[in-house]
N, C-alpha and C. Protein backbone atom coordinates (compact mmCIF):
# COMPACT_ATOMS: atom_id res chain seq x y z
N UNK A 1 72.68 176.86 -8.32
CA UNK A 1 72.05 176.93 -9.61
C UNK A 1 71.08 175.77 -9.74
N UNK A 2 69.55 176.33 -10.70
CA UNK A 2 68.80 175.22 -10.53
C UNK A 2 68.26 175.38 -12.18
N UNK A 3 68.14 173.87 -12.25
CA UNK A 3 67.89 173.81 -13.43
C UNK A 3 66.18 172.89 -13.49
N UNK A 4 65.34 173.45 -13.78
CA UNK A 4 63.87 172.90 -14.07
C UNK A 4 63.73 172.23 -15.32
N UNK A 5 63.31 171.41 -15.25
CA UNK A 5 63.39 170.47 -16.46
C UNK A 5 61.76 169.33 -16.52
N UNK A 6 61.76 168.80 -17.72
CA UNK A 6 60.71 168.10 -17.89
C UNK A 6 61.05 166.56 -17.06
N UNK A 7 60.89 165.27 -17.71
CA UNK A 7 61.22 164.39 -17.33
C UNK A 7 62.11 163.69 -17.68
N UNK A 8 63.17 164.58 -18.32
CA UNK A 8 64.54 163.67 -18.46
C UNK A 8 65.79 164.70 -19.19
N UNK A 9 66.39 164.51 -19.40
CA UNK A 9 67.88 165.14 -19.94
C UNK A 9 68.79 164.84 -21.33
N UNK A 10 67.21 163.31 -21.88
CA UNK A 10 68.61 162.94 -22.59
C UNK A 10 68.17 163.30 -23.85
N UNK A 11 68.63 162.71 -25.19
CA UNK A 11 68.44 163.03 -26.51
C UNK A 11 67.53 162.72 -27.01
N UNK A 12 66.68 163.26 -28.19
CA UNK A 12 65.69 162.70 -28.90
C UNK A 12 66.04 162.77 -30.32
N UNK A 13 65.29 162.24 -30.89
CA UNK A 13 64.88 162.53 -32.62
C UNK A 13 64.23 163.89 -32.98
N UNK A 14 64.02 164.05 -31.98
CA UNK A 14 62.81 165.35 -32.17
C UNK A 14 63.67 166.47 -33.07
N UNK A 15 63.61 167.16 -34.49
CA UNK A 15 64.09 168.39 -35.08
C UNK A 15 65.06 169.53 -33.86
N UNK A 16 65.73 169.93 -33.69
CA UNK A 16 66.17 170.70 -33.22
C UNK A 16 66.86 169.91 -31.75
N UNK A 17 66.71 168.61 -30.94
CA UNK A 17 66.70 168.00 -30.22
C UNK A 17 65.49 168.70 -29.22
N UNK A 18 65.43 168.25 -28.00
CA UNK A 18 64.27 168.58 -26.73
C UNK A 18 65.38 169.60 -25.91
N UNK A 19 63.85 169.92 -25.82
CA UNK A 19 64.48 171.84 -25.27
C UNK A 19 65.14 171.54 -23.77
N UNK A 20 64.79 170.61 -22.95
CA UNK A 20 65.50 170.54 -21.65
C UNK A 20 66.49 169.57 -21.81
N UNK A 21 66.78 169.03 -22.42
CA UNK A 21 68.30 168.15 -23.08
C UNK A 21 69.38 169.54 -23.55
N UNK A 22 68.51 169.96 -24.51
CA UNK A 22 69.68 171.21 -25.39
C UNK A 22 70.11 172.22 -23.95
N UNK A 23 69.22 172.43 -22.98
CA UNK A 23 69.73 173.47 -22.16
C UNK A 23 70.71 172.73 -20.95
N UNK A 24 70.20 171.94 -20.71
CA UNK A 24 71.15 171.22 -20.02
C UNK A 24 72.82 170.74 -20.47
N UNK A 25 72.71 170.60 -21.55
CA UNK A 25 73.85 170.27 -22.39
C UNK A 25 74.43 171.38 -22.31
N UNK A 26 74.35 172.47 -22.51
CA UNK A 26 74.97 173.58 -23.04
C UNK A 26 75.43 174.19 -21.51
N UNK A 27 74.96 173.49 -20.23
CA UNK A 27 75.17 174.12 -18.71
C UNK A 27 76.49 173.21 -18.91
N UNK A 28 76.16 172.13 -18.83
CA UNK A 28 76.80 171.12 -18.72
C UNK A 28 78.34 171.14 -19.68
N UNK A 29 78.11 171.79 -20.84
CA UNK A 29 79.58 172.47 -21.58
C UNK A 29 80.33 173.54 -21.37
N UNK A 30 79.42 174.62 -20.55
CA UNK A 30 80.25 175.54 -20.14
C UNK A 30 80.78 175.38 -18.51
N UNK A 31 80.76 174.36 -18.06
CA UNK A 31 81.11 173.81 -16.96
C UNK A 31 80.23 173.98 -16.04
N UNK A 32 79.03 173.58 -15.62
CA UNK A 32 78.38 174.18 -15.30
C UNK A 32 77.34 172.85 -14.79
N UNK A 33 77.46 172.36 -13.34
CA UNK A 33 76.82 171.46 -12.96
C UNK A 33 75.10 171.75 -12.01
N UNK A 34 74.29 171.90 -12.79
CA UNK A 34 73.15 172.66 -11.85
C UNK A 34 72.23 171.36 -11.15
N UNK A 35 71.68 171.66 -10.09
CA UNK A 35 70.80 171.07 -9.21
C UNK A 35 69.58 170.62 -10.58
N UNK A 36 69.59 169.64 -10.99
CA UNK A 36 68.24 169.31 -11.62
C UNK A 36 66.78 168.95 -10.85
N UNK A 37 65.67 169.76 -10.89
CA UNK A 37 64.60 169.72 -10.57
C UNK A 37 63.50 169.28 -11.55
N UNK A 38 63.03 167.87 -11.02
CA UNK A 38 62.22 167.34 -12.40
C UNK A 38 60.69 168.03 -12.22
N UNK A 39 60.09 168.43 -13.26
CA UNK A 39 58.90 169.04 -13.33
C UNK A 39 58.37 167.99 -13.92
N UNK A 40 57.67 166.82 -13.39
CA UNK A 40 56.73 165.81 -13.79
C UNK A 40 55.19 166.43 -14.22
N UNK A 41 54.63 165.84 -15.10
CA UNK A 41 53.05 165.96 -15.59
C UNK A 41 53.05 166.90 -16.61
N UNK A 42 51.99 167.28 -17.25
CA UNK A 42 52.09 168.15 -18.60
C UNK A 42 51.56 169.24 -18.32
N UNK A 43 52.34 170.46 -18.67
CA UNK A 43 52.07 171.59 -18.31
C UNK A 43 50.82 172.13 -18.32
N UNK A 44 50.46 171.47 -19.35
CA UNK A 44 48.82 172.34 -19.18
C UNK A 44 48.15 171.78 -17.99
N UNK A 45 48.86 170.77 -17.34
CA UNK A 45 47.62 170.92 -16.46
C UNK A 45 47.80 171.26 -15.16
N UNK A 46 48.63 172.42 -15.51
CA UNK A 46 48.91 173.26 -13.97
C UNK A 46 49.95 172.51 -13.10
N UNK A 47 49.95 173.12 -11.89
CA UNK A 47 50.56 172.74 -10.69
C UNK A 47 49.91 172.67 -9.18
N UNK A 48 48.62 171.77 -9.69
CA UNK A 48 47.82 171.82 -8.38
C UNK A 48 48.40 170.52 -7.52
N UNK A 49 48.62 169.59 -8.55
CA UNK A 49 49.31 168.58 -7.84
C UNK A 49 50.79 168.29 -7.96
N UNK A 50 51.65 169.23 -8.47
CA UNK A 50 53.00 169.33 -8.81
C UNK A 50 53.31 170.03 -7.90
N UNK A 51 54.31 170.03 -6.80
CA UNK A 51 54.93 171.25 -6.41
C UNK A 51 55.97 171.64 -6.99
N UNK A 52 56.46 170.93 -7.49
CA UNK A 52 57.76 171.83 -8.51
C UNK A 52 57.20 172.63 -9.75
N UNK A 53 56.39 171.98 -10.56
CA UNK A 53 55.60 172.55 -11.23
C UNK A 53 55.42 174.31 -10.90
N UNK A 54 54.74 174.11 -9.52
CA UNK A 54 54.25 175.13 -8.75
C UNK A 54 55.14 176.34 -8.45
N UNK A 55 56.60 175.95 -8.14
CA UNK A 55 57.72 176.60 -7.86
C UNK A 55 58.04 177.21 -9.46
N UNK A 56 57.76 176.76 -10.70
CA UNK A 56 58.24 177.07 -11.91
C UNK A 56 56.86 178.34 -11.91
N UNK A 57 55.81 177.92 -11.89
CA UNK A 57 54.95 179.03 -11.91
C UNK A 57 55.08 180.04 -11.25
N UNK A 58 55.48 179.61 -10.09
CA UNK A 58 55.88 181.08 -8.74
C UNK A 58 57.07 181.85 -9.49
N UNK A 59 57.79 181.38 -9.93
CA UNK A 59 59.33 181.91 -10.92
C UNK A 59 58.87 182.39 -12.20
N UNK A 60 58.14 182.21 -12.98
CA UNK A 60 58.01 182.66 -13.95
C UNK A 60 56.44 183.18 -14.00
N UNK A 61 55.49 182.73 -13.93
CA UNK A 61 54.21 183.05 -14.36
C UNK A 61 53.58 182.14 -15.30
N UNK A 62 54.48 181.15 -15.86
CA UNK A 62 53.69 180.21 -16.38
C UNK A 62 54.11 178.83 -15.69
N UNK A 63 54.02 177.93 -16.77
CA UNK A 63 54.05 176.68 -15.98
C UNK A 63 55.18 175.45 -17.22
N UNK A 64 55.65 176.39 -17.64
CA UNK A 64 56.64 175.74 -18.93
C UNK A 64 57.94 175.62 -18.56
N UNK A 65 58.89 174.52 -19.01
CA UNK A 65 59.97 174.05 -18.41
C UNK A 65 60.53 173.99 -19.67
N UNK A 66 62.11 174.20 -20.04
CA UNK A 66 63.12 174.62 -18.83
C UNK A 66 63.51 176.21 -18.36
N UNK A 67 63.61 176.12 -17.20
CA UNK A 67 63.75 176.84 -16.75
C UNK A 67 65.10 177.18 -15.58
N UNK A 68 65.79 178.30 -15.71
CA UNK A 68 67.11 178.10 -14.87
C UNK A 68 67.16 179.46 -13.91
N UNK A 69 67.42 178.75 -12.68
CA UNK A 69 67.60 179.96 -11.51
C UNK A 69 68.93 180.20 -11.23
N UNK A 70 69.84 180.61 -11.44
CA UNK A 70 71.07 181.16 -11.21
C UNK A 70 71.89 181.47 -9.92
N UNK A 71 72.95 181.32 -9.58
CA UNK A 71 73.24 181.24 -8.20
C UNK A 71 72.93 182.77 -7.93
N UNK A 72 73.11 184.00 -8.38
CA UNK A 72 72.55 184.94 -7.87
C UNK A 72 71.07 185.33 -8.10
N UNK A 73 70.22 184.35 -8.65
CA UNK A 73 69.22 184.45 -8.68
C UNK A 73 68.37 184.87 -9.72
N UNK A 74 69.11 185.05 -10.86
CA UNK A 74 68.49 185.35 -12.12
C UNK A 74 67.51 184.42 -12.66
N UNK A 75 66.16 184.48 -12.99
CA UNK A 75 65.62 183.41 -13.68
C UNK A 75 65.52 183.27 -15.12
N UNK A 76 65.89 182.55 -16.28
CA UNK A 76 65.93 182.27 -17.30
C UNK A 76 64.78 181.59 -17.79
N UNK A 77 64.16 181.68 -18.72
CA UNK A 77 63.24 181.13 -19.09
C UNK A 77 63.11 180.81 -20.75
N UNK A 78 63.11 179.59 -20.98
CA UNK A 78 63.09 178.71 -22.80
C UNK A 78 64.69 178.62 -22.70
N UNK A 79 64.53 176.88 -23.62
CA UNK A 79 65.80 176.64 -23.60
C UNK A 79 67.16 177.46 -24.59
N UNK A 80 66.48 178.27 -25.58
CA UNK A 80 67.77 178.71 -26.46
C UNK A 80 68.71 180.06 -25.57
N UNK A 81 67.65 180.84 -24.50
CA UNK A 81 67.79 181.49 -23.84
C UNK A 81 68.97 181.14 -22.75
N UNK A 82 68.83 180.21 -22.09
CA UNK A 82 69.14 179.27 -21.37
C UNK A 82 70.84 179.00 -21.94
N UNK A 83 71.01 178.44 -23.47
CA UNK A 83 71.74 178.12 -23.83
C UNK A 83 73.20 179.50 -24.26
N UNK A 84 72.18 180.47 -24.62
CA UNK A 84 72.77 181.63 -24.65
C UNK A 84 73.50 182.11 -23.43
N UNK A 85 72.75 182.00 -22.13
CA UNK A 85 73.49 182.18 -21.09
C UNK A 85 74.53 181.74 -20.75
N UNK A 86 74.62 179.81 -20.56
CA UNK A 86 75.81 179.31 -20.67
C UNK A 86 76.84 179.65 -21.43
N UNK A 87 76.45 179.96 -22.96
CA UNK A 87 77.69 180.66 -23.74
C UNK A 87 78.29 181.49 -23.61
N UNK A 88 77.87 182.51 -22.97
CA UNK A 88 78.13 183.95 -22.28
C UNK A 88 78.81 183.84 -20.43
N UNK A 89 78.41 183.14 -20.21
CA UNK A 89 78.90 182.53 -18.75
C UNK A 89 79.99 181.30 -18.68
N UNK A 90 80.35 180.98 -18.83
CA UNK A 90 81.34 179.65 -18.25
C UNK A 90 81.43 179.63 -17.39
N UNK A 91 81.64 178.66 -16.46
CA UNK A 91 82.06 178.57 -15.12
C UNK A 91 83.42 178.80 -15.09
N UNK A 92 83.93 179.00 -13.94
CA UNK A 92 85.01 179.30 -13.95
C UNK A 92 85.87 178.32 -13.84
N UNK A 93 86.97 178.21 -14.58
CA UNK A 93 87.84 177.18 -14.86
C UNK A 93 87.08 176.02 -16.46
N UNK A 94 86.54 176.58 -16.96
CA UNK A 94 85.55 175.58 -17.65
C UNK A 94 86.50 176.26 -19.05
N UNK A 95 86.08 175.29 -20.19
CA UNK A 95 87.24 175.88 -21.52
C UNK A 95 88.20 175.59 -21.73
């Protein structure tokens, strides 16, 4: 499992908290330890010099993070989405 993310994991002030904190959290509660892949630089400006970036575009079609690849390969895309999954999934033994 891979988890695409901006440049960090942790909490903000920001209304609602930051969308790759909230999705991570919510992997991370349903037991759920994923490979974090940092997507450095700001999305708009592509992935000419990002290759992870690049790998999020190849997976989705855009270039927006977070994003989660699933051990069978499902790709998820926006964090409430993301969070929904974990709720619906637990790992096993997790709860």
């Amino acid at each position: 499992m891979k988890l695409y993310i901006c440049w960090g994991t942790f909490q903000t002030p920001r209304p609602g908290g930051h969308p790759c904190h909230n999705a991570y959290e919510a992997l991370k509660d349903a037991g759920w330890d994923p490979e974090l892949k940092k997507v450095y630089g700001l999305g708009v400006l592509g992935s000419a010099l990002n290759p992870t970036r690049k790998e999020v575009r190849e997976l989705t079609g855009q270039n927006i993070v977070p994003v989660l690849v699933t051990d069978d390969g499902e790709v998820i895309q926006d964090s409430k989405r993301i969070v929904e999954w974990a709720r619906a999934n637990p790992a096993s033994g997790a709860g």
